[in-house]
Protein backbone atom coordinates (compact mmCIF):
# COMPACT_ATOMS: atom_id res chain seq x y z
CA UNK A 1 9.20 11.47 -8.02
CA UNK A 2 5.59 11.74 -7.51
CA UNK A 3 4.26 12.33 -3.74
CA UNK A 4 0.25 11.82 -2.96
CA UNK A 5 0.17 15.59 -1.80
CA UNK A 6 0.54 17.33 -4.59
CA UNK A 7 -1.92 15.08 -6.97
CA UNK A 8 -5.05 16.65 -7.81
CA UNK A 9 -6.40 13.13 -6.96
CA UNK A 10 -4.83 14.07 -3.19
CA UNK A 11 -8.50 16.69 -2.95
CA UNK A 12 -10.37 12.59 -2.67
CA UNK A 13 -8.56 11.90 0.69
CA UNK A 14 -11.03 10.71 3.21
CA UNK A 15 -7.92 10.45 6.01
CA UNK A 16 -4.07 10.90 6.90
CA UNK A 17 -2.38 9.14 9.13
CA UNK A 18 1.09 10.13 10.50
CA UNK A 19 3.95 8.28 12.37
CA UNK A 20 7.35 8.52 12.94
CA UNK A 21 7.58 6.11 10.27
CA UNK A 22 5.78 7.14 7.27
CA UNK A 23 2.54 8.67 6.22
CA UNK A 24 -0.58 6.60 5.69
CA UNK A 25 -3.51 8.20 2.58
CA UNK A 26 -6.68 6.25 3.38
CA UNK A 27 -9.00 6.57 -0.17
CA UNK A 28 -12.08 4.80 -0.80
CA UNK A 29 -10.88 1.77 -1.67
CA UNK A 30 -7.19 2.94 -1.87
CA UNK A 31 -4.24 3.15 0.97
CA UNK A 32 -0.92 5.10 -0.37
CA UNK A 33 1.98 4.92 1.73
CA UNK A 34 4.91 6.86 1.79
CA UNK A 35 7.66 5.36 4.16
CA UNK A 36 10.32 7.45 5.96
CA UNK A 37 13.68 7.40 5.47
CA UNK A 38 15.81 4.76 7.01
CA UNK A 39 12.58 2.79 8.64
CA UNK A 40 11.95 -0.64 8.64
CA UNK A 41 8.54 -1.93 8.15
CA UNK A 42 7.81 -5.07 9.91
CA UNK A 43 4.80 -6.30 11.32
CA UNK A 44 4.50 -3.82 14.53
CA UNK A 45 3.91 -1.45 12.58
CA UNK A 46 1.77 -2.92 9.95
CA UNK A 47 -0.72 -4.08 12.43
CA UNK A 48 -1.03 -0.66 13.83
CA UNK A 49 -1.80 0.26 9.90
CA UNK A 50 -4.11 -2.47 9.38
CA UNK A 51 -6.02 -1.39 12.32
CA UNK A 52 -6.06 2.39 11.05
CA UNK A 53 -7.30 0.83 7.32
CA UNK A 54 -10.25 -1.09 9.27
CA UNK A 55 -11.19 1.59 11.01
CA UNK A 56 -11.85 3.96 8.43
CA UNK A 57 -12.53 1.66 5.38
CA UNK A 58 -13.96 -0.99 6.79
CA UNK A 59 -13.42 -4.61 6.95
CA UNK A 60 -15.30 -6.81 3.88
CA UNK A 61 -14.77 -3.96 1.21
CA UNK A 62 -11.73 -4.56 -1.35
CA UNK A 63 -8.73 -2.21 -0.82
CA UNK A 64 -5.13 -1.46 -3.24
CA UNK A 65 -2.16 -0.83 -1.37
CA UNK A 66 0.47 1.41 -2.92
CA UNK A 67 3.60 1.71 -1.87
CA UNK A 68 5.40 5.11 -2.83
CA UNK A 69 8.66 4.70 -2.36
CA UNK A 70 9.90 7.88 -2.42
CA UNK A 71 12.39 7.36 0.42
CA UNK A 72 15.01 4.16 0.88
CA UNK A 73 13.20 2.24 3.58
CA UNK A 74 13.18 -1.84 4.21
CA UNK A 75 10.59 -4.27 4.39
CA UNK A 76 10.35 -7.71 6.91
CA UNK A 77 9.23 -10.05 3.69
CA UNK A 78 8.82 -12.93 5.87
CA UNK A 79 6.45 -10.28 7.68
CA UNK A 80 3.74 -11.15 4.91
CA UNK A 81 3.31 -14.68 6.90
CA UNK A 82 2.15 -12.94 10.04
CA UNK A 83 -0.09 -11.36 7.72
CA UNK A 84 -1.63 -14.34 6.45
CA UNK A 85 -1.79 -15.80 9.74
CA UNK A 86 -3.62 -13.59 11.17
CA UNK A 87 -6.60 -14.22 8.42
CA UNK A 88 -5.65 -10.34 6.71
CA UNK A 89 -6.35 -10.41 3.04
CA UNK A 90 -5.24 -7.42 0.59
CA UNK A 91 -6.79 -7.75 -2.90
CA UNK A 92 -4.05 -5.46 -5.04
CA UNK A 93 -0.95 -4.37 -3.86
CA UNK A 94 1.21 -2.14 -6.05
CA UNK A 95 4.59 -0.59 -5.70
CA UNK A 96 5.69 2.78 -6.91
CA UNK A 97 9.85 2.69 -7.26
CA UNK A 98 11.82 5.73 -8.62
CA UNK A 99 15.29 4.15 -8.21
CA UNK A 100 16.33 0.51 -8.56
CA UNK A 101 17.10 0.68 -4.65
CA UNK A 102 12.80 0.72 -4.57
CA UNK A 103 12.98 -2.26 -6.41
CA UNK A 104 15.28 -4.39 -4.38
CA UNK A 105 12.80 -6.03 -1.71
CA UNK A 106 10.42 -6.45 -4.14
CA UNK A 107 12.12 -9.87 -5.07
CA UNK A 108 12.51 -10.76 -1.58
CA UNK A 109 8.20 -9.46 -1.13
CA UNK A 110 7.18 -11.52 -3.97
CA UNK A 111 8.28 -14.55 -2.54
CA UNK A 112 5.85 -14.25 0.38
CA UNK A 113 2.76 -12.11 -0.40
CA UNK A 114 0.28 -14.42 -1.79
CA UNK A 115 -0.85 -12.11 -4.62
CA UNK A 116 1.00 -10.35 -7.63
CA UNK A 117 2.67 -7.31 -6.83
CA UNK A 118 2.01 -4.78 -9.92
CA UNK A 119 5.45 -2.24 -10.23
CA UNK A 120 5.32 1.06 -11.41
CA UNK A 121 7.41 4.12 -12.30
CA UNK A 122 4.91 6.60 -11.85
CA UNK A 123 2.05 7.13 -9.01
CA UNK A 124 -0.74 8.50 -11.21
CA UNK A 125 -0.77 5.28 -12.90
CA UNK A 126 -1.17 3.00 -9.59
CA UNK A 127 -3.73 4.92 -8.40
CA UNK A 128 -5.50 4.23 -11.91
CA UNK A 129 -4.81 0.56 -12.50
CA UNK A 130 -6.22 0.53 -8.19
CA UNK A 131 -8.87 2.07 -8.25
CA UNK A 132 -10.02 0.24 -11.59
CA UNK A 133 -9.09 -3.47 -10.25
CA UNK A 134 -11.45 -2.15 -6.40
CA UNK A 135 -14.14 -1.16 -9.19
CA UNK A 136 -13.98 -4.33 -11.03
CA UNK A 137 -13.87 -6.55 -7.75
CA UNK A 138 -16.88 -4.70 -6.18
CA UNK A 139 -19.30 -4.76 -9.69
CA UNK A 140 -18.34 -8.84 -9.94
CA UNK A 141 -19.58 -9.15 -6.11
CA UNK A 142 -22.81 -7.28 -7.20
C-alpha cells in the first residue's frame, strides 16, 4: 500500500487539504485522495472538494482524480448525477485499490460517471498514466 506522502513525487505538491474525512493532494493537473476510514463520500462533501480543486487549480484546465484507497470507505454512485448536474466535468479519473473491498463500488461508480474509470494496483503508476493523459489533453488544445 502506497500513500502520496512518502512518494518522491509527494516534493511536487502545490496544496493539502485536510478533513475529518480524508486528505485532499492538489498537483498541477492532479488531485490524490486518500479517504478515511469508515466515511462515506457523497456529494456534501465532494462539493466542498470541488470548490477546494477550483480554487487552487483553476477552472478550464484538465485535472486526474485518483482515488487511493488505502482505507475501506463508501461512495454515493448515484452522487456522480449531482455532479453532472451541476455542469462539473473531470477529464480522468483513476482508482488505486489494494484489496478487492477497493474494488467493490467501482461497479456500482462505473455505472454513473460518464467517463472510464482506469484501476490500478499501484499509485506510482496512476500518477504516471495522469499526468500523461493532462499532458496529452493540454498539447491537443494548443
Amino acid at each position: 500500500m502506497q500513500r502520496v506522502r512518502d512518494l518522491a513525487f509527494f516534493k511536487k505538491i502545490k496544496e493539502v487539504r485536510e478533513y475529518e474525512f480524508g486528505v485532499f493532494y492538489f498537483f498541477d493537473g492532479l488531485v490524490i485522495s486518500e479517504m478515511s476510514e469508515g466515511t462515506t463520500f457523497d456529494w456534501d462533501k465532494a462539493e466542498k472538494i470541488i470548490r477546494v480543486a477550483y480554487e487552487i487549480l483553476g477552472k478550464d484546465k484538465p485535472v486526474a482524480y485518483i482515488s487511493n484507497r488505502i482505507n475501506d470507505y463508501s461512495v454515493v454512485p448515484t452522487d456522480w448525477l449531482k455532479f453532472y448536474k451541476n455542469r462539473h466535468h473531470l477529464e480522468f479519473y483513476s482508482i488505486v485499490a489494494y484489496n478487492n473491498g477497493g474494488l467493490a463500488s467501482v461497479i456500482l461508480e462505473k455505472m454513473f460517471f460518464r467517463n472510464k474509470i482506469r484501476q490500478f494496483s499501484n499509485l506510482e503508476d496512476a500518477i504516471q498514466w495522469s499526468l500523461a493523459k493532462v499532458s496529452e489533453k493540454i498539447d491537443l488544445s494548443a
